[in-house]
Each structure stands twice: as structure tokens, then as C-alpha cells.
Protein backbone atom coordinates (compact mmCIF):
# COMPACT_ATOMS: atom_id res chain seq x y z
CA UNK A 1 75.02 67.05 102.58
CA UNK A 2 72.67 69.18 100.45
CA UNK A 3 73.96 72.09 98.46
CA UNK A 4 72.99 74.64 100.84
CA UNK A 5 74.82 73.32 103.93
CA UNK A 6 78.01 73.58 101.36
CA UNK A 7 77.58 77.23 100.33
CA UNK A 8 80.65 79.51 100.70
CA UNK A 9 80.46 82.81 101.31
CA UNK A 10 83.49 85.32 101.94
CA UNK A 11 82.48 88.20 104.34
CA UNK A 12 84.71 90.85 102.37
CA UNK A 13 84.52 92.70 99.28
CA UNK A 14 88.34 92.26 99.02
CA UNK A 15 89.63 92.86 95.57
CA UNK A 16 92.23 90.46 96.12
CA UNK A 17 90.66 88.07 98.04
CA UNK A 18 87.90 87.85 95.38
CA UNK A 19 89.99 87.39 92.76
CA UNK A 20 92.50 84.39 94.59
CA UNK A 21 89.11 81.85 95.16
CA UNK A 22 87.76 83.03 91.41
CA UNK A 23 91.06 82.43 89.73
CA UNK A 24 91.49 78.84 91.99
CA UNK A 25 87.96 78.34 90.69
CA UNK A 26 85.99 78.07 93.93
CA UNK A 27 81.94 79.12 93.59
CA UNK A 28 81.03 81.53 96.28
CA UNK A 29 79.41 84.32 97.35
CA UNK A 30 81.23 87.86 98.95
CA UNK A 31 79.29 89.77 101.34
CA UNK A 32 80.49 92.37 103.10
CA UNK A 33 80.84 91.73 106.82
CA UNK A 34 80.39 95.48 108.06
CA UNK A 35 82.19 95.26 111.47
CA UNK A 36 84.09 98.56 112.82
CA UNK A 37 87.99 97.65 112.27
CA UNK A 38 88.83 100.61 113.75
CA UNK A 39 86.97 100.22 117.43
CA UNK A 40 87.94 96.51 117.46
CA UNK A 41 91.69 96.93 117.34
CA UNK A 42 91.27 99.66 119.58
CA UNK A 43 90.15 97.46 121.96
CA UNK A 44 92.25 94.63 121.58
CA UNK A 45 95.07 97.09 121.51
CA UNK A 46 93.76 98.51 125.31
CA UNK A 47 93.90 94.67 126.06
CA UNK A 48 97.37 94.83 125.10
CA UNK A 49 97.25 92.42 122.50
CA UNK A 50 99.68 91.82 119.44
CA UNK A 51 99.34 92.06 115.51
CA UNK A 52 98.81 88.34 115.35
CA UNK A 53 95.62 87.99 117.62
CA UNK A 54 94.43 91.18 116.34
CA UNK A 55 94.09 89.41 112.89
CA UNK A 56 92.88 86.69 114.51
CA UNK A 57 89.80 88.45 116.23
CA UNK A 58 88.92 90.54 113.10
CA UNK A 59 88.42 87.45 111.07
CA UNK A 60 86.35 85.72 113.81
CA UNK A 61 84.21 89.36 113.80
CA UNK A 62 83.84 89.04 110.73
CA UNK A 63 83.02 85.68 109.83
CA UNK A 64 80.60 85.12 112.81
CA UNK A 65 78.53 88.29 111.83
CA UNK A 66 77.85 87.28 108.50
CA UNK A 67 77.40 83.75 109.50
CA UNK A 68 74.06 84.88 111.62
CA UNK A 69 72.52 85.73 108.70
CA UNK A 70 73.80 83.52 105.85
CA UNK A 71 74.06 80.04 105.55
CA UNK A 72 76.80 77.87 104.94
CA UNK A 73 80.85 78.14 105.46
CA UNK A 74 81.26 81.77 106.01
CA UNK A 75 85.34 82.91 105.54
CA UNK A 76 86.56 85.47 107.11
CA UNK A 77 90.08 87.29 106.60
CA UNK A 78 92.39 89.95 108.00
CA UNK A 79 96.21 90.84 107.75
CA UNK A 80 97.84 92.87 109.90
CA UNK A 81 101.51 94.11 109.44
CA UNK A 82 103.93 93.35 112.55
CA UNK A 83 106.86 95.58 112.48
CA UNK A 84 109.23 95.67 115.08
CA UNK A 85 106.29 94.22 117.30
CA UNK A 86 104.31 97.46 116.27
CA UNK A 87 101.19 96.94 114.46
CA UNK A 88 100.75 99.60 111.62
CA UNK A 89 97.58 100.55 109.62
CA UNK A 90 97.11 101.22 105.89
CA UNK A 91 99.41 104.43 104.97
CA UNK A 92 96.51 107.46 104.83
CA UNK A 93 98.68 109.34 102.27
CA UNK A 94 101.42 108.92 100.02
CA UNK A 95 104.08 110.91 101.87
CA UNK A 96 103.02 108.62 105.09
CA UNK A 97 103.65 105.62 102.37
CA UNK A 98 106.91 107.32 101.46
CA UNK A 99 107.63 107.64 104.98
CA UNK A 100 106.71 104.00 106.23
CA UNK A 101 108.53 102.81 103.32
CA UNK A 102 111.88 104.39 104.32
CA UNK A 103 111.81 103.23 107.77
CA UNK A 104 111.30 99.62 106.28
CA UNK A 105 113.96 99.65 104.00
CA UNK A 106 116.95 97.26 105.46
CA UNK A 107 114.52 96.31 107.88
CA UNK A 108 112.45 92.79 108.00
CA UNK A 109 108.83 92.55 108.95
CA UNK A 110 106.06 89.95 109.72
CA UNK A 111 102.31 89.92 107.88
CA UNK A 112 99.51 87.59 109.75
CA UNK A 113 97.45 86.30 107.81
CA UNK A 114 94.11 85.75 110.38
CA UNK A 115 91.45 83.24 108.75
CA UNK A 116 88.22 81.94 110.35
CA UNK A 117 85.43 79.66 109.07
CA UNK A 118 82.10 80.10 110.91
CA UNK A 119 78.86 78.30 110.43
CA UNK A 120 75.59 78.92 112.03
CA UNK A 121 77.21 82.28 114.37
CA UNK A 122 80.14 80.11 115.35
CA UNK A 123 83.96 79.53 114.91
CA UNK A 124 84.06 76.09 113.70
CA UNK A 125 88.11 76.72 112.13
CA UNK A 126 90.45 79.12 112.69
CA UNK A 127 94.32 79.44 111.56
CA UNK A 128 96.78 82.44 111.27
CA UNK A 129 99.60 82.27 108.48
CA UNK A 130 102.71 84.48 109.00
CA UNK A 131 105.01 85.44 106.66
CA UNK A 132 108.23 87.08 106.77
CA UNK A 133 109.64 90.00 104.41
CA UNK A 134 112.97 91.73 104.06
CA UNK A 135 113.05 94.70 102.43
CA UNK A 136 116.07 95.44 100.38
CA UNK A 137 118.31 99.17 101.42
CA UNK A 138 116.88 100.64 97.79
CA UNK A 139 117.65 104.05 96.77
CA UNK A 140 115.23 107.44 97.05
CA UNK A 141 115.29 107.56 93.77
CA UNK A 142 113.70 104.27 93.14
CA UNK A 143 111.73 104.93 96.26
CA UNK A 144 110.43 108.15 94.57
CA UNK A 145 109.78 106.30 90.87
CA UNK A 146 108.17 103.46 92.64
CA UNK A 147 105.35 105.89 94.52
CA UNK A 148 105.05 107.93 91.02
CA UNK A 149 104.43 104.80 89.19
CA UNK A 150 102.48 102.74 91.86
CA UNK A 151 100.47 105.39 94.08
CA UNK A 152 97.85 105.76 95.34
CA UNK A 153 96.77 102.00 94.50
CA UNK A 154 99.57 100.92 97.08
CA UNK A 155 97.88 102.92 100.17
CA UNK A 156 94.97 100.37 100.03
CA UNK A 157 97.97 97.72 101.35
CA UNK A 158 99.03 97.95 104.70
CA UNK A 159 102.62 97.70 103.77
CA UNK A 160 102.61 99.73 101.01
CA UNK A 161 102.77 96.97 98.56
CA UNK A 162 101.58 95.01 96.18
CA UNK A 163 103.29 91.82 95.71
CA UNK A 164 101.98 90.29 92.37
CA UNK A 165 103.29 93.67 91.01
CA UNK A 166 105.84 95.87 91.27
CA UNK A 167 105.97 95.14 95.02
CA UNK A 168 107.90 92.80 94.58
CA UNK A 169 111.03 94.74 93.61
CA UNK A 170 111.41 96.18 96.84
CA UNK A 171 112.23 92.76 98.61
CA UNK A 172 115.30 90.73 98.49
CA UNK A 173 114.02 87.67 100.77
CA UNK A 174 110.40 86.58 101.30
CA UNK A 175 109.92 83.71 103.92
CA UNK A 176 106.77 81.89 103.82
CA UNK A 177 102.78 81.04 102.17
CA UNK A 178 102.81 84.05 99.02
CA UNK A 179 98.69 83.58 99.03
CA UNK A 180 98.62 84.79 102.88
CA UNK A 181 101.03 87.49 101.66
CA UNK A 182 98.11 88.34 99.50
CA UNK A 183 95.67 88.02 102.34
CA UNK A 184 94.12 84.60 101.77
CA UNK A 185 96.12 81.33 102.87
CA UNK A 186 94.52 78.94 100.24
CA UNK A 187 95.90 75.34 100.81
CA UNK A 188 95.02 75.07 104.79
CA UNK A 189 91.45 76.89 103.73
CA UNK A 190 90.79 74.60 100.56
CA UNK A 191 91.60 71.58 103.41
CA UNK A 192 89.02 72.59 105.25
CA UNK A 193 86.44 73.46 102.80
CA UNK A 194 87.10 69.90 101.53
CA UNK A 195 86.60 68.24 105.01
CA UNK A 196 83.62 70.22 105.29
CA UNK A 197 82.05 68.80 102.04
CA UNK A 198 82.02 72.52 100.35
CA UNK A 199 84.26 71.31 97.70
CA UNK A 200 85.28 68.18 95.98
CA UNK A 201 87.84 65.74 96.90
């Protein structure tokens, strides 16, 4: 297989998501994929579809568009946040975090973790990691220290959150993959990069 049927490129300019396949040492590429979020989960939303297809159908948007232009295994990601069966968007403000975050408290929720792997304009891989999260009953007080200390960097996380910070203090049980927490599920996606000849054995 010759070196450019093995490229990878992510379609996102995720911060995270950059830094999980540099720090796991995978070569690639980020492009950004430039699909409207907004009018596609309006629509699937009409459709009356749930948090977990959403995520689904944004990564497929996004991995097929930049796929039609670039060579090679093209990743694409999306997370949405399930709560209650309601699917909520990234806090605009910090007293809409400090809101969303007192309604969560006590409460469990579900992130989906939506990953597709297109070549050529097509699907060729798709998967959808979901996690679980209680968060503990903490105080206002802590509530109010935490969004001092941690705002507004936590309204770019649809929960309000950072995990592989002080995030994680507001949880007292966390079921499932921590790297689709972050927003990139890397052991199924490694498998399939692998199978695909885009890294080594």
C-alpha cells in the first residue's frame, strides 16, 4: 500500500483531539471539516432523532466532506451530551455553565462519542462510544470557586468540563472509555487504522 493511500487526516482543529493522536504518537494531518453543526442537528432534531445518532451523523458530515478532497483515512469526531434524553449544546455563558452545572449535580448523564473513517467521499467505519458520568451533590461554594478558577475555558465543553483537569472533581463515578470522554475513542480507532495499513502492527 503506498504511503499516500495510508495518510491520516483528522477533519477538526480540536485542541483535544489534536493533542490525544500527537501524544499516542500517530502522524497526521488536521483539517478543518467546515460543515454547519448548527443546521445539521437542527435537522436531525426535526427528524426526531437522539444525542447518539446526532453524533453519529456529524462525524459522517464531517469526515465524508473532507474526504472529497483529501486523500487517505479521513477521521471524523463529535460528542454530544445526553441528559435526561435531552441533548444540550456548549454553555454560551458562564452563568448558563453555572446553571447547567446545578441541574447536573446528583444527577448522571451519558456523552457519545460519534467516530467515522471515510475514504474516497465514503463511510468505510463508523462506531459510537458512550460513557456514563455521575456528578457528585457538591456545594455552591465549590460550584462558585470551580467557575472562578476554571471559566471561561470550560464553556468550550459541552458539559462544562474538563476531565484531565479539575473536571474531574466534580464526579464521584465515571463508567466507561476516558479517551471518548475526551472526544476521541483511541483503541477501536487505532484497530482500524491498523487494519487499514495506516499504522504499524
Amino acid at each position: 500500500m503506498s504511503a499516500a493511500a495510508t495518510n491520516i487526516i483528522l477533519a477538526s482543529t480540536s485542541a483535544i483531539r489534536i493533542d490525544l493522536l500527537k501524544a499516542a504518537g500517530v502522524p497526521f494531518e488536521a483539517e478543518p471539516a467546515g460543515v454547519d453543526e448548527t443546521a445539521i442537528k437542527d435537522s436531525l432534531l426535526a427528524e426526531g432523532l437522539g444525542p447518539r445518532d446526532i453524533a453519529d451523523a456529524l462525524a459522517e458530515a464531517k469526515a465524508v466532506k473532507v474526504s472529497r478532497r483529501r486523500q487517505g483515512l479521513v477521521i471524523g469526531a463529535d460528542q454530544t451530551m445526553d441528559f435526561n434524553g435531552k441533548l444540550f449544546d456548549k454553555a454560551a455563558s458562564v452563568d448558563e455553565a453555572r446553571q447547567r452545572l446545578r441541574e447536573m449535580r446528583g444527577q448522571t448523564h451519558k456523552l457519545h462519542c460519534g467516530m467515522v473513517v471515510a475514504r474516497d467521499g465514503q463511510a468505510i467505519w463508523r462506531e459510537v462510544v458512550t460513557t456514563t458520568l455521575r456528578m457528585r451533590p457538591f456545594s455552591d461554594d465549590y460550584l462558585e470557586g470551580y467557575l472562578e478558577r476554571n471559566a471561561p475555558g470550560i464553556l468550550s465543553s459541552v458539559g462544562c468540563y474538563q476531565l484531565e483537569g479539575e473536571g474531574v472533581q466534580l464526579f464521584d463515578r465515571i463508567e466507561g472509555d476516558y479517551f471518548a470522554i475526551l472526544g476521541l475513542s483511541l483503541i477501536p480507532l487505532f484497530d482500524l487504522l491498523r487494519r487499514h495499513g495506516a499504522m504499524p502492527l
